[in-house]
Protein backbone atom coordinates (compact mmCIF):
# COMPACT_ATOMS: atom_id res chain seq x y z
CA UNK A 1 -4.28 -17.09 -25.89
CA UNK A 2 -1.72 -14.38 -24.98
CA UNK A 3 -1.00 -11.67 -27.83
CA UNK A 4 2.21 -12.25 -30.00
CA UNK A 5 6.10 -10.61 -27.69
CA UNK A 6 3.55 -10.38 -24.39
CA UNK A 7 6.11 -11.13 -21.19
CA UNK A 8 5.17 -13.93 -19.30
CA UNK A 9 6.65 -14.88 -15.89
CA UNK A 10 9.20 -18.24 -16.87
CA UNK A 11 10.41 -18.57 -13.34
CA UNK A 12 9.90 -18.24 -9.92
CA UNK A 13 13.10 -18.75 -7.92
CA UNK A 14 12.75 -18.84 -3.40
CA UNK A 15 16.65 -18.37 -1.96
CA UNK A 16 16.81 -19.02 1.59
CA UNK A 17 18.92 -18.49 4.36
CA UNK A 18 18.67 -21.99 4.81
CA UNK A 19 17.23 -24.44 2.08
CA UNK A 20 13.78 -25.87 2.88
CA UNK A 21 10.50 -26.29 1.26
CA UNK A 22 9.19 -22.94 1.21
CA UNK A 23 5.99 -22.97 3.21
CA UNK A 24 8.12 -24.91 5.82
CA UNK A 25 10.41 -22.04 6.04
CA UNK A 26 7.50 -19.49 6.37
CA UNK A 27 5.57 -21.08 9.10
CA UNK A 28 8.89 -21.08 11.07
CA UNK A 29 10.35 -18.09 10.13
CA UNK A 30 9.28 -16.47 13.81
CA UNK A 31 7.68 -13.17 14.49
CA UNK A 32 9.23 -11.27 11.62
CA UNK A 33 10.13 -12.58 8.15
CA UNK A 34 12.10 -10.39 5.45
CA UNK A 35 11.14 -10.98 1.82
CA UNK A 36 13.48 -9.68 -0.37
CA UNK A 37 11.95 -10.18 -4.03
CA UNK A 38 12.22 -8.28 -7.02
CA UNK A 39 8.46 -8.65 -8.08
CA UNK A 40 6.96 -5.40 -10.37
CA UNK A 41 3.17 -6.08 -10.23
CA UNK A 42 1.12 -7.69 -6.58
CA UNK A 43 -0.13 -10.61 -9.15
CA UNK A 44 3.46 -11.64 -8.97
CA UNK A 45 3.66 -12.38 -5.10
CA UNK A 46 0.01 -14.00 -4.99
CA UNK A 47 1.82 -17.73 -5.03
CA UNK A 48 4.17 -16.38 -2.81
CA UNK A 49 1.17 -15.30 -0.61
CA UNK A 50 -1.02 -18.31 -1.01
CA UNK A 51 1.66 -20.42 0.61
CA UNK A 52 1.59 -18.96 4.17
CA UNK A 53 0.24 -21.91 6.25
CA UNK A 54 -2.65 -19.04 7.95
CA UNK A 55 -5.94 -18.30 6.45
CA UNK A 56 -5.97 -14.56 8.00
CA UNK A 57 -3.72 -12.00 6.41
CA UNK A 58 -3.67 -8.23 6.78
CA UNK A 59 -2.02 -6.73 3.92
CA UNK A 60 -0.91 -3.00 5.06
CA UNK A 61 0.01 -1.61 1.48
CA UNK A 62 2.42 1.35 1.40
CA UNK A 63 2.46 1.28 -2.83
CA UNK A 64 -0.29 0.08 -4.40
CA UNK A 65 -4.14 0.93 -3.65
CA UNK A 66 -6.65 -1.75 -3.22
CA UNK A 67 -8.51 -0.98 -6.63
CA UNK A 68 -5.19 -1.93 -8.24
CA UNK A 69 -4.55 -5.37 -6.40
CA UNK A 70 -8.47 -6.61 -5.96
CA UNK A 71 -8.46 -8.73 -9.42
CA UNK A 72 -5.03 -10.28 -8.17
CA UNK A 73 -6.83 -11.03 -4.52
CA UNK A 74 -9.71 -13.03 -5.77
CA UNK A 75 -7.27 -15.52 -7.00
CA UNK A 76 -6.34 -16.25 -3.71
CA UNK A 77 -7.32 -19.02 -1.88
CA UNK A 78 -6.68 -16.95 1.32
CA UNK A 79 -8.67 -14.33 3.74
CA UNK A 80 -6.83 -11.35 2.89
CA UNK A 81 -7.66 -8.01 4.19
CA UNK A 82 -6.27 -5.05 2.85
CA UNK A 83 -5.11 -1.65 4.34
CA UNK A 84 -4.82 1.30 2.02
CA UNK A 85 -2.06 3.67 2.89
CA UNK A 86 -2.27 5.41 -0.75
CA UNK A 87 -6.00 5.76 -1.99
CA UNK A 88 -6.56 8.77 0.90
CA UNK A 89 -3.52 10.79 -0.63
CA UNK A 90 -4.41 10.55 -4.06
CA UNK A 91 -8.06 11.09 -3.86
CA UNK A 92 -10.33 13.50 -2.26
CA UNK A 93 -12.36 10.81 -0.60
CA UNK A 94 -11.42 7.01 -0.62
CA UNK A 95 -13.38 5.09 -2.70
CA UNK A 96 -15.91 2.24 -1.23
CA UNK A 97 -14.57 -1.29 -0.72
CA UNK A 98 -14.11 -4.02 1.17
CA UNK A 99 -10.77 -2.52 3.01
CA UNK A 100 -9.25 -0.50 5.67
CA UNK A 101 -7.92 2.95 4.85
CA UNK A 102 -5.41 4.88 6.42
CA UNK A 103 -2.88 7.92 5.84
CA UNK A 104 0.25 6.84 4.70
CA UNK A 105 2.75 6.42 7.40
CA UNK A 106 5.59 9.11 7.58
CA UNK A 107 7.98 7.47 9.95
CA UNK A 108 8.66 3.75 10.97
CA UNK A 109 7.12 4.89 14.34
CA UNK A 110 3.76 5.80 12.59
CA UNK A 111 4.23 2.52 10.94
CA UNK A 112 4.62 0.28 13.76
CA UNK A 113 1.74 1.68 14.87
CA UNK A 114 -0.70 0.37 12.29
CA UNK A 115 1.00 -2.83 12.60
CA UNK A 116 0.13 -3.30 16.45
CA UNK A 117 -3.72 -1.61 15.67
CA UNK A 118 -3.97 -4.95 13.56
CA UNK A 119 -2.48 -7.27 15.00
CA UNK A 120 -4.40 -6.31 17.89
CA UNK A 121 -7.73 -6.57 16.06
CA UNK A 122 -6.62 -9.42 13.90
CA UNK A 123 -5.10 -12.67 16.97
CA UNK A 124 -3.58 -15.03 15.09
CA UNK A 125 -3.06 -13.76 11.87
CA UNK A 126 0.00 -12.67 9.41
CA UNK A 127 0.93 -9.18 8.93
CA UNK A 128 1.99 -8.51 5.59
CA UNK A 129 4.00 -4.98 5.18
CA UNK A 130 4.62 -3.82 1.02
CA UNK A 131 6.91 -2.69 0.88
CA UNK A 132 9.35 -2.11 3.91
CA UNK A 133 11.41 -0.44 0.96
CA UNK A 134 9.33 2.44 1.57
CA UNK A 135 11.04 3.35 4.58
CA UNK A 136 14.68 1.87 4.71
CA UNK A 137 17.16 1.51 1.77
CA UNK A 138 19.08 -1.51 2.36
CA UNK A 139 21.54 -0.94 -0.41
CA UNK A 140 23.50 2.19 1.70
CA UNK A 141 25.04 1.58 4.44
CA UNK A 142 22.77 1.51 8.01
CA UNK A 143 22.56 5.31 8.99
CA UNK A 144 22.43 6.91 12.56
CA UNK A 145 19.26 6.91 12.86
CA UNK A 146 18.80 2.72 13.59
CA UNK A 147 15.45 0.74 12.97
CA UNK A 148 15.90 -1.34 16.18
CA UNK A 149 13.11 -0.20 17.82
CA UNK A 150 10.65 -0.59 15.01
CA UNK A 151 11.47 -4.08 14.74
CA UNK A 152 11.28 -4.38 18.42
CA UNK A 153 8.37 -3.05 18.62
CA UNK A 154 7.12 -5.38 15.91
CA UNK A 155 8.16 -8.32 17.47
CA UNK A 156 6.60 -7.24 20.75
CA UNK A 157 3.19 -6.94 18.86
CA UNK A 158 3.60 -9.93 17.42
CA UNK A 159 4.63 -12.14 20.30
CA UNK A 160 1.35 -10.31 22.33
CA UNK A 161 -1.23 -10.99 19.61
CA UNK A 162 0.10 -14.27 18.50
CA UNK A 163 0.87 -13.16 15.16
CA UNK A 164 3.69 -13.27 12.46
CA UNK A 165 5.14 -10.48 10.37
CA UNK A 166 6.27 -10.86 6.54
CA UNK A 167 8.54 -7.72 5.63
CA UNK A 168 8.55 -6.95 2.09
CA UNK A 169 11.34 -5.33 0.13
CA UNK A 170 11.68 -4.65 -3.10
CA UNK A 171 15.17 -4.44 -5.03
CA UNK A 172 15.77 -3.16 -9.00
CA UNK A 173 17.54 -5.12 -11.22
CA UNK A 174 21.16 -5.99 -9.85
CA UNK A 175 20.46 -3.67 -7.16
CA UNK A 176 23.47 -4.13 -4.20
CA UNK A 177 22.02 -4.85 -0.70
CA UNK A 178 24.78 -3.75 2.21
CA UNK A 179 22.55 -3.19 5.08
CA UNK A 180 20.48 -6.10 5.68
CA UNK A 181 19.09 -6.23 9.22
CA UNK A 182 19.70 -9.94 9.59
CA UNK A 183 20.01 -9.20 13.59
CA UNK A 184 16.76 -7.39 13.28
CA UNK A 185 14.93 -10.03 11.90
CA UNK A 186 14.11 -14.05 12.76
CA UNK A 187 14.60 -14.95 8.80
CA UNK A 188 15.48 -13.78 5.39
CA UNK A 189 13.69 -14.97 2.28
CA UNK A 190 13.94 -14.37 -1.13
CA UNK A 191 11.86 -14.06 -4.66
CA UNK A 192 13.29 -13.79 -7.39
CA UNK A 193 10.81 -13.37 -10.92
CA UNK A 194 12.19 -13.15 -14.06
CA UNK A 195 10.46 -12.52 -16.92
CA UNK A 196 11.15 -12.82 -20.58
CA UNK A 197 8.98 -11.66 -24.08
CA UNK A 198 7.61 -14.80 -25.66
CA UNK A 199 6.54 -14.74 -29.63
CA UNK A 200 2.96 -17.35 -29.16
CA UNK A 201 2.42 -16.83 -33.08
């Protein structure tokens, strides 16, 4: 029983590009897939995640360290295999654990590379990315300095290794998006959660 004004998640809403069953619409969504979701804790994309039609997925995480997200993984009903981008910044030495750890990326170019290392290593296989956020800031207009050839260099990785890439971005509240790389990318997707305090007593 959940303690009396806990929030609960009371919907789950997918917008599309184009409106299909979800899992439909990530199995074709080509080599790269942008999720644009609004989700505050990992346990909040797990259904999200347990829908993509592969068994295999490398989760590179750019915000959250695998301690935090391992209770939220054994609910899955899917082979996921983390990489740690934050555990080796905030601790002296990274903990034990069934994982990959790396430095955190400084530049999309670092980060492109530790998407080809495991897509390389990992054939057949999706290539989750949390959060893309982390790098570009879709709400300002697109800047001089253009993300083409990460995504390009994505896609080529992808299209090599027989793999598919799911983008993550997260947005705050009514947060404006003006710059979405729509040429950039084979699909858009969207999550929207939205939570609300229920009284159980």
């Amino acid at each position: 029983m959940l303690p009396a004004n806990e929030e609960e998640v009371t919907s789950v809403i997918y917008w599309q590009d184009v409106t299909r069953e979800v899992e439909d619409r990530i199995s074709e969504g080509g080599d790269i897939l942008l999720v644009i979701h609004n989700a505050t804790d990992f346990s909040d994309l797990a259904e999200f995640i347990n829908k993509v039609p592969f068994r295999t997925i490398i989760y590179i995480s750019l915000t959250k360290t695998f301690e935090t997200i391992q209770p939220a993984l054994k609910r899955l009903s899917k082979n996921v295999h983390v990489v740690d981008c934050i555990s080796t910044s905030l601790l002296s030495e990274a903990p034990k654990g069934k994982c990959t750890y790396r430095d955190l990326p400084q530049t999309l170019r670092d980060m492109s590379k530790i998407i080809e290392e495991f897509s390389m290593a990992h054939n057949h296989s999706y290539i989750f990315l949390d959060s893309l956020s982390h790098f570009l800031d879709f709400s300002m207009p697109e800047g001089k300095e253009s993300s083409f050839m990460f995504f390009s260099n994505v896609k080529e990785a992808m299209k090599t290794n027989f793999c598919k890439a799911v983008m993550l971005y997260s947005v705050e509240g009514n947060q404006s998006l003006r710059s979405i790389p729509y040429s950039h990318v084979n699909s858009v997707m969207g999550v929207d959660i939205s939570r609300t305090s229920v009284d159980w007593e």
